[in-house]
PDB file of N, CA and C in Angstrom:
ATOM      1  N   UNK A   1       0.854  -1.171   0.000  1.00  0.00           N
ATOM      2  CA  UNK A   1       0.000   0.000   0.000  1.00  0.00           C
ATOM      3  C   UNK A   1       0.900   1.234   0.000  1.00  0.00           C
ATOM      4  N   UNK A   2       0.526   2.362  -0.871  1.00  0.00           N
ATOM      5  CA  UNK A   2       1.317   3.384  -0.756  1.00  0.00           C
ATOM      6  C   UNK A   2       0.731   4.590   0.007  1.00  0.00           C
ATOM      7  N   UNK A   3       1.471   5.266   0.608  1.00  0.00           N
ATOM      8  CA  UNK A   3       1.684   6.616   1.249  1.00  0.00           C
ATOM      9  C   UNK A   3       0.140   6.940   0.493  1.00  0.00           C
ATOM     10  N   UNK A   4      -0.686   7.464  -0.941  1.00  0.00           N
ATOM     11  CA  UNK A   4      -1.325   7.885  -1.520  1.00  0.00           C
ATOM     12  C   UNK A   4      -2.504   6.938  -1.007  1.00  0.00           C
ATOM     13  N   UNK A   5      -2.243   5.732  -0.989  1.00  0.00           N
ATOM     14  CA  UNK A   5      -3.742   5.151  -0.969  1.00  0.00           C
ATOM     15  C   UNK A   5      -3.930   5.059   1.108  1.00  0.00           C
ATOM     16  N   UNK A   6      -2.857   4.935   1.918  1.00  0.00           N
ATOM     17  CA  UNK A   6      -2.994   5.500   3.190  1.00  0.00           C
ATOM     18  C   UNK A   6      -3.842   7.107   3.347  1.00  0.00           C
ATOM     19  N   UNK A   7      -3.633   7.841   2.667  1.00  0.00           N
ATOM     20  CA  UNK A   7      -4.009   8.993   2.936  1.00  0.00           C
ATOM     21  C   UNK A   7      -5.930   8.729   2.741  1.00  0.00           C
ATOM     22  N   UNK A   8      -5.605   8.098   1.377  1.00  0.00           N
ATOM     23  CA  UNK A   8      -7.195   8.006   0.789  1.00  0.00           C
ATOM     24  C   UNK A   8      -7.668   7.212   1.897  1.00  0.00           C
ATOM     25  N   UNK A   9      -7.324   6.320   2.353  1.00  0.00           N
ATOM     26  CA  UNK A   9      -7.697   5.455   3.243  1.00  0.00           C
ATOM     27  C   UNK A   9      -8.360   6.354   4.911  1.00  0.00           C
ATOM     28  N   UNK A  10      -7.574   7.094   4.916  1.00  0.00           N
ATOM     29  CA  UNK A  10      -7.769   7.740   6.411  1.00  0.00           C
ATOM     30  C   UNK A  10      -8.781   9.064   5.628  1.00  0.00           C
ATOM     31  N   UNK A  11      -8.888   9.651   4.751  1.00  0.00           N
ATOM     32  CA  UNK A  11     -10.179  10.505   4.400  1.00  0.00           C
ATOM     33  C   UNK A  11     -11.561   9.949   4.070  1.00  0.00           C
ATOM     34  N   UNK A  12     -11.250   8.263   3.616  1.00  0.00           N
ATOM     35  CA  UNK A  12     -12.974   7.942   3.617  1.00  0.00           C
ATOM     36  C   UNK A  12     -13.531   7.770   4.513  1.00  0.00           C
ATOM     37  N   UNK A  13     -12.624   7.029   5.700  1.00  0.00           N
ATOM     38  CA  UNK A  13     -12.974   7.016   6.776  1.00  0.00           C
ATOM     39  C   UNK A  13     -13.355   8.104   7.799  1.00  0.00           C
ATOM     40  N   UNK A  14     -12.618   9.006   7.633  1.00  0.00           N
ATOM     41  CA  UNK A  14     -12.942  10.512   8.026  1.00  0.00           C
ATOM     42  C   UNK A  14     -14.281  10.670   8.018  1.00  0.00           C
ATOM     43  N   UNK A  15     -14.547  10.874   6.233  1.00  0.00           N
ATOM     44  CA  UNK A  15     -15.806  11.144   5.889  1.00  0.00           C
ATOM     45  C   UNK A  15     -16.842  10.305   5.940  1.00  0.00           C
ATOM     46  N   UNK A  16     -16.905   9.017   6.447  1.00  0.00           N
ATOM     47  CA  UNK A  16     -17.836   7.794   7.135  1.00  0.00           C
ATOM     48  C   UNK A  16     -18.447   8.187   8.811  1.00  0.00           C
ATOM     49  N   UNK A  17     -16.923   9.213   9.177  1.00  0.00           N
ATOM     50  CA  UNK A  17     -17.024   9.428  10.543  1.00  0.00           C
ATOM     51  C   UNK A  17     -18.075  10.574  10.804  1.00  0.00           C
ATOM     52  N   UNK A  18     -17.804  11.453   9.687  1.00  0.00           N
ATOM     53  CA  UNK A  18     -18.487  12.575   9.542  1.00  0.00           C
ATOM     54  C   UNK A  18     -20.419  12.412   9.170  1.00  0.00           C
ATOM     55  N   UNK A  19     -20.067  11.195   8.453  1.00  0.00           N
ATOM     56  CA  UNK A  19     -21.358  11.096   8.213  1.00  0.00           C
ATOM     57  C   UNK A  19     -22.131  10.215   9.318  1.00  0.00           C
ATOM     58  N   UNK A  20     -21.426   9.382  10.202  1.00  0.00           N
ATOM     59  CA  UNK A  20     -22.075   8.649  10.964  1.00  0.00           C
ATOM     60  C   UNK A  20     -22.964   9.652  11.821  1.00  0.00           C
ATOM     61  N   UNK A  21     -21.949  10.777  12.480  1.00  0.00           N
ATOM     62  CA  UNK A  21     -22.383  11.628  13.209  1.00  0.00           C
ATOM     63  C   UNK A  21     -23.576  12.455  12.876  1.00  0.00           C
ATOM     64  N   UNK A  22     -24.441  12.150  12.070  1.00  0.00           N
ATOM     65  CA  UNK A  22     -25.136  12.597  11.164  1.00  0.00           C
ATOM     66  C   UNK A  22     -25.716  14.213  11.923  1.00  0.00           C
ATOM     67  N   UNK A  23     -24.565  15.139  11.667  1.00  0.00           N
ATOM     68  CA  UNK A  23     -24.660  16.540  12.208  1.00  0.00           C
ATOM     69  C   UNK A  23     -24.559  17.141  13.514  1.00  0.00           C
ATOM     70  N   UNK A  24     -23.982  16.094  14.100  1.00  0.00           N
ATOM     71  CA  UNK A  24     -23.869  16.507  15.532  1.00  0.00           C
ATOM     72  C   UNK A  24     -22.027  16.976  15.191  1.00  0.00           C
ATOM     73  N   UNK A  25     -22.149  17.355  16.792  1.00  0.00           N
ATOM     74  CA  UNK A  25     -20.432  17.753  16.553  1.00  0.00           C
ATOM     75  C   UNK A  25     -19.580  17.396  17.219  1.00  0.00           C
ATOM     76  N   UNK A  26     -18.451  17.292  16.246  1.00  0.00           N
ATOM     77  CA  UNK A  26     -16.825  16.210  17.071  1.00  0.00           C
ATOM     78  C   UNK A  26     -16.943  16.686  17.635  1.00  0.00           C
ATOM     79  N   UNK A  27     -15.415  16.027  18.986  1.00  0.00           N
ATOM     80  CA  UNK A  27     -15.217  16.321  19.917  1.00  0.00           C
ATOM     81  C   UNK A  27     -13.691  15.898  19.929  1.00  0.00           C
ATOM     82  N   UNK A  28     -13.046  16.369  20.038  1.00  0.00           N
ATOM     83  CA  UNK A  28     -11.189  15.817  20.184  1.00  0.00           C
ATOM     84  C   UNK A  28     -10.947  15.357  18.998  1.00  0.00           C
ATOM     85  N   UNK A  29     -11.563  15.379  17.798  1.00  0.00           N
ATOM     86  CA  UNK A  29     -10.972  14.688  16.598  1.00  0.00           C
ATOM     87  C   UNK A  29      -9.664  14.461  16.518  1.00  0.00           C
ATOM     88  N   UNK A  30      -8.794  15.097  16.640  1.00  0.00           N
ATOM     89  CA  UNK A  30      -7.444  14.974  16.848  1.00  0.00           C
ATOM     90  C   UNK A  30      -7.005  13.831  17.558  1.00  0.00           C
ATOM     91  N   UNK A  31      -7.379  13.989  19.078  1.00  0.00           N
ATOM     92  CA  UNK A  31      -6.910  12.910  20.157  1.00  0.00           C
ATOM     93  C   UNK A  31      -7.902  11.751  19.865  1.00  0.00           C
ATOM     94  N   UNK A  32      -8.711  11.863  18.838  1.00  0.00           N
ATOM     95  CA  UNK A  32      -9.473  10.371  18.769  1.00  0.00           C
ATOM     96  C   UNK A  32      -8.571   9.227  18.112  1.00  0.00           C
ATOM     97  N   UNK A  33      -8.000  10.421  16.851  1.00  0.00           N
ATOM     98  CA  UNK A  33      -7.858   9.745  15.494  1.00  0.00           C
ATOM     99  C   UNK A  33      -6.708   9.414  15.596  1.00  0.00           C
ATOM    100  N   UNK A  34      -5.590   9.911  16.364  1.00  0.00           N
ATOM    101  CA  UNK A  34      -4.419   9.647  16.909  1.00  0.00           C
ATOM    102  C   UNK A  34      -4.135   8.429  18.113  1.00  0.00           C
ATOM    103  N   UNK A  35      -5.168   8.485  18.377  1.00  0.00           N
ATOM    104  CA  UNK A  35      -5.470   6.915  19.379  1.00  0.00           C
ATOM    105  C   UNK A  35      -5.693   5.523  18.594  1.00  0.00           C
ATOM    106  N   UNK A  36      -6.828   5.625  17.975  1.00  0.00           N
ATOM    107  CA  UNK A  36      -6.897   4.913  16.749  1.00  0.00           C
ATOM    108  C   UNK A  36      -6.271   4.633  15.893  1.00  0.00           C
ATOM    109  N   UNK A  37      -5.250   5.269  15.425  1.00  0.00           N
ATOM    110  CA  UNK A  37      -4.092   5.044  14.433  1.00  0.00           C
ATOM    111  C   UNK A  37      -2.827   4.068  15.277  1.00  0.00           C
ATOM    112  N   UNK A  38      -2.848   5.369  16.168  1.00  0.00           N
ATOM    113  CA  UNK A  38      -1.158   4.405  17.079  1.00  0.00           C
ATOM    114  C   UNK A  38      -1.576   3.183  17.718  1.00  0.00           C
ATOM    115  N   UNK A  39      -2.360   2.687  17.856  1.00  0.00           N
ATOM    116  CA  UNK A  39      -2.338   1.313  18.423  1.00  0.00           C
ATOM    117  C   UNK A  39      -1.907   0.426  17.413  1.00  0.00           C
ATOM    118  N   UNK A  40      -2.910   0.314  16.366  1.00  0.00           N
ATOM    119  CA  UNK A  40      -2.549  -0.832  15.557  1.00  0.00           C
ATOM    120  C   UNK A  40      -1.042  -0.287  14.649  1.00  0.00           C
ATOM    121  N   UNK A  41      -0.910   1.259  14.528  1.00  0.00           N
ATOM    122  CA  UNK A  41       0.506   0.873  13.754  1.00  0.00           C
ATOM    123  C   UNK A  41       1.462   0.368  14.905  1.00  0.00           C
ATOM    124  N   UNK A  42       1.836   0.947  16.493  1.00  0.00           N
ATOM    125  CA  UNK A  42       2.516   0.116  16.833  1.00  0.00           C
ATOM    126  C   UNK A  42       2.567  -1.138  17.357  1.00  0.00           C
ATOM    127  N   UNK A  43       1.159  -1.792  17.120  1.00  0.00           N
ATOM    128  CA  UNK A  43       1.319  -3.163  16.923  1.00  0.00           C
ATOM    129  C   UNK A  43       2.164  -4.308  15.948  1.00  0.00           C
ATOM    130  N   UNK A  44       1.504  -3.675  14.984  1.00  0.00           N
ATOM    131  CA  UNK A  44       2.419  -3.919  13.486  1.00  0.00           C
ATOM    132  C   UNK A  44       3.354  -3.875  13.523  1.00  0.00           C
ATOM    133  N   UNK A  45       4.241  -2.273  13.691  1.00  0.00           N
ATOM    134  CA  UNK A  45       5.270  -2.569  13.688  1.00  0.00           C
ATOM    135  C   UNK A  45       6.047  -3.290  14.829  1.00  0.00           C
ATOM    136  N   UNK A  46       5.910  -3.233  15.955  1.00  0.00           N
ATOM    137  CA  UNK A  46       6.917  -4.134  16.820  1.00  0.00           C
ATOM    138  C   UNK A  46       6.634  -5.770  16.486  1.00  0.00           C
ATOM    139  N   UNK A  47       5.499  -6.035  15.703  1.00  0.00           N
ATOM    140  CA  UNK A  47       5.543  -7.937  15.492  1.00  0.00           C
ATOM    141  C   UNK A  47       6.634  -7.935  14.413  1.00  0.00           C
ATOM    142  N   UNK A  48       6.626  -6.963  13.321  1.00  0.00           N
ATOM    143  CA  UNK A  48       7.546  -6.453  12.135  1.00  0.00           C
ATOM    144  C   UNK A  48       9.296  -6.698  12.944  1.00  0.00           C
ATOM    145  N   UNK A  49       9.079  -5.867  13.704  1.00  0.00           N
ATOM    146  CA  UNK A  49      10.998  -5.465  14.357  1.00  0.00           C
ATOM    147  C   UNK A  49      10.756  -6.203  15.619  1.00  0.00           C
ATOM    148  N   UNK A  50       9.752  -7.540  15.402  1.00  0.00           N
ATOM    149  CA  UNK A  50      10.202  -8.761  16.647  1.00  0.00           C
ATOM    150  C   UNK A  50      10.461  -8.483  17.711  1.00  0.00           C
ATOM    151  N   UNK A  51       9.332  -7.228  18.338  1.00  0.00           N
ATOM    152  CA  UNK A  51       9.349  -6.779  19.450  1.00  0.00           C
ATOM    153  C   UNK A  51      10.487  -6.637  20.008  1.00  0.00           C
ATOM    154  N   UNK A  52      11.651  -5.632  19.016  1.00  0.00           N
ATOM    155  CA  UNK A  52      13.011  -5.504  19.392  1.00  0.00           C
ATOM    156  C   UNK A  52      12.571  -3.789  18.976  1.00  0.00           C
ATOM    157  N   UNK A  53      12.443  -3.210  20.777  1.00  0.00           N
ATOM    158  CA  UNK A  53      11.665  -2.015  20.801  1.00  0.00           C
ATOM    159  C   UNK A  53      12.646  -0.865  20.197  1.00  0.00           C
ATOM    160  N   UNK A  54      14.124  -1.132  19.899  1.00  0.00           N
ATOM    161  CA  UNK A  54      15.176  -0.243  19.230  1.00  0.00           C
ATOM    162  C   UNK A  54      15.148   0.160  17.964  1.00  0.00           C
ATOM    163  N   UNK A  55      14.845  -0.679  17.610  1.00  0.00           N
ATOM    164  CA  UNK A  55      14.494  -1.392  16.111  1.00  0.00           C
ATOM    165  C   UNK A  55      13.488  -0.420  15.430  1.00  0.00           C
ATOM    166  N   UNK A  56      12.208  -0.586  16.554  1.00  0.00           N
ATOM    167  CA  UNK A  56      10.775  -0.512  16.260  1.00  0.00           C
ATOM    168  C   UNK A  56      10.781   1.126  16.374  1.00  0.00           C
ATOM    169  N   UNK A  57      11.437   1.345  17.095  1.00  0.00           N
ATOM    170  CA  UNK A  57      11.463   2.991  17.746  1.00  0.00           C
ATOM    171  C   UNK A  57      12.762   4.299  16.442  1.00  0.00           C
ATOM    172  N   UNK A  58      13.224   3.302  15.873  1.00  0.00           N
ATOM    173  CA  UNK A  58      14.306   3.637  14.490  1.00  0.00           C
ATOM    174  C   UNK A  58      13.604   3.605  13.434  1.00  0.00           C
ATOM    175  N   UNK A  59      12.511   2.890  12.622  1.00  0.00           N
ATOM    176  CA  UNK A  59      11.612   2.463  12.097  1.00  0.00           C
ATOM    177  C   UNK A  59      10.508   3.903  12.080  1.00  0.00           C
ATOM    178  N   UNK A  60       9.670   3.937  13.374  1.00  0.00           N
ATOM    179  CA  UNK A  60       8.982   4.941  13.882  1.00  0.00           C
ATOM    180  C   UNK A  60       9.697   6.346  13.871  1.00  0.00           C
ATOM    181  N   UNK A  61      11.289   6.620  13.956  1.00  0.00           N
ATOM    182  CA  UNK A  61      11.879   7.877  14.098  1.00  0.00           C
ATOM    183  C   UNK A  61      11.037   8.293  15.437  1.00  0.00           C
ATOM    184  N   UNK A  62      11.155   7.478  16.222  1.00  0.00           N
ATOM    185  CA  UNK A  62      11.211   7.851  18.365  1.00  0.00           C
ATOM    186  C   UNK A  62      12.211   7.678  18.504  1.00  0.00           C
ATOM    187  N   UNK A  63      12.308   8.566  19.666  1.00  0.00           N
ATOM    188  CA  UNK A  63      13.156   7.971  21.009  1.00  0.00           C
ATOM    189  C   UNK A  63      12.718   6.438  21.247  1.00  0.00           C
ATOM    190  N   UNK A  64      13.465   6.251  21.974  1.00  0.00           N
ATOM    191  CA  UNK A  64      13.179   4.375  22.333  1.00  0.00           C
ATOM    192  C   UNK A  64      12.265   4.840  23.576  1.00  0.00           C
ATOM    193  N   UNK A  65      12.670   5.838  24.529  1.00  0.00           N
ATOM    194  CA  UNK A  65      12.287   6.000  26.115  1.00  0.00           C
ATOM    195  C   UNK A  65      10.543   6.192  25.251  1.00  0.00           C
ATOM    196  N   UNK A  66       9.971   7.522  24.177  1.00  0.00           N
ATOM    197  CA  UNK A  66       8.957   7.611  23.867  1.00  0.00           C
ATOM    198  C   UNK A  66       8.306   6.454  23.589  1.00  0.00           C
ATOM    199  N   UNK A  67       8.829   5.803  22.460  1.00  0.00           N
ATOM    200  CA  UNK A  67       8.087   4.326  21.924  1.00  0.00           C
ATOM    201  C   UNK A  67       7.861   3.427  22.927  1.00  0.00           C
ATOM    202  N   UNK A  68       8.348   3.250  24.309  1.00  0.00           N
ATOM    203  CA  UNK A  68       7.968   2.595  25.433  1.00  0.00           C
ATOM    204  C   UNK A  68       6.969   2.938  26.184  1.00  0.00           C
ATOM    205  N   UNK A  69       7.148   4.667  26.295  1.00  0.00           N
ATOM    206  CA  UNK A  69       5.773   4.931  26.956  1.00  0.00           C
ATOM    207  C   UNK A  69       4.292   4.808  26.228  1.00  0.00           C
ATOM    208  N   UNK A  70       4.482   4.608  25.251  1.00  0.00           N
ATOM    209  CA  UNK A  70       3.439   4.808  23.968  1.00  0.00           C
ATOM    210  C   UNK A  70       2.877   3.512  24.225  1.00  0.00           C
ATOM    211  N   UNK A  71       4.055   2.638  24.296  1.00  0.00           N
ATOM    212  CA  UNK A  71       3.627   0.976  24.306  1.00  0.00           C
ATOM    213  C   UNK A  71       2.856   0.664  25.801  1.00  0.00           C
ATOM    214  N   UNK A  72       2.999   1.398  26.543  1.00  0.00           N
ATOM    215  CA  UNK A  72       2.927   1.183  27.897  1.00  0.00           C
ATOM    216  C   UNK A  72       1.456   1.621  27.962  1.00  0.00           C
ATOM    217  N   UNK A  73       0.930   3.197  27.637  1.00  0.00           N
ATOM    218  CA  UNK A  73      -0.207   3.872  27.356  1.00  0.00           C
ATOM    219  C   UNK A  73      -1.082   2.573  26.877  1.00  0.00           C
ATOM    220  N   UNK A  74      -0.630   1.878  25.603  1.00  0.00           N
ATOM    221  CA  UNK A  74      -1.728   1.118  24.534  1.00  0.00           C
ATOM    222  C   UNK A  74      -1.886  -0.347  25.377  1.00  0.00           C
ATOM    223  N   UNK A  75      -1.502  -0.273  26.645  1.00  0.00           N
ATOM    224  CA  UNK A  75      -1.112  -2.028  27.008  1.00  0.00           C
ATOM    225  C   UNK A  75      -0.401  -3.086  26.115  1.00  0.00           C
ATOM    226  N   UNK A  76       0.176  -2.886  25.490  1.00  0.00           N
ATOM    227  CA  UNK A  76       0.980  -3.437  24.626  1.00  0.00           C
ATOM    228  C   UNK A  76       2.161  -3.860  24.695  1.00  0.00           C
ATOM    229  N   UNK A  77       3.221  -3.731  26.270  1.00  0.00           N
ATOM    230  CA  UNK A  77       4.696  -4.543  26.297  1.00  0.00           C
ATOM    231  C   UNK A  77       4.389  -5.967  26.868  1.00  0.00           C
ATOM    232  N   UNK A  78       4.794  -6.680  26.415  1.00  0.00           N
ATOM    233  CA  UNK A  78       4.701  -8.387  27.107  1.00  0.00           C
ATOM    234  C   UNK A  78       5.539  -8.495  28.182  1.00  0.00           C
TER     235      UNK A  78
END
């Protein structure tokens, strides 16, 4: 999948979101959609970099200390 069809991907959904709400109004869109995103990408990626959180956090362009707390936030270190 490329960068182009990610983008398309996160605007239909947008606009699914927009329409679900059928005229009422967001609330944190930002901190929703940013919750929703980082879980499953850093799921992905640490099964990707074999839960070798250095790796995963080089990959991501984090700090390692950030990509831990992130992991920690999502319940996600084994």
């Amino acid at each position: 999948m490329s960068k182009k069809q990610i983008e398309e991907c996160v605007r239909n959904s947008m606009e699914a979101y927009f329409k679900d709400l059928r005229g009422a109004e967001p609330d944190r869109m930002y901190d929703m959609l940013v919750r929703v995103v980082e879980k499953p990408l850093l799921e992905v990626v640490m099964t990707h970099a074999e839960h070798n959180q250095s790796r995963a956090a080089e990959w991501l362009g984090l700090n390692r200390n950030t990509l831990r707390k992130k992991l920690v936030e999502h319940k996600l270190l084994k």
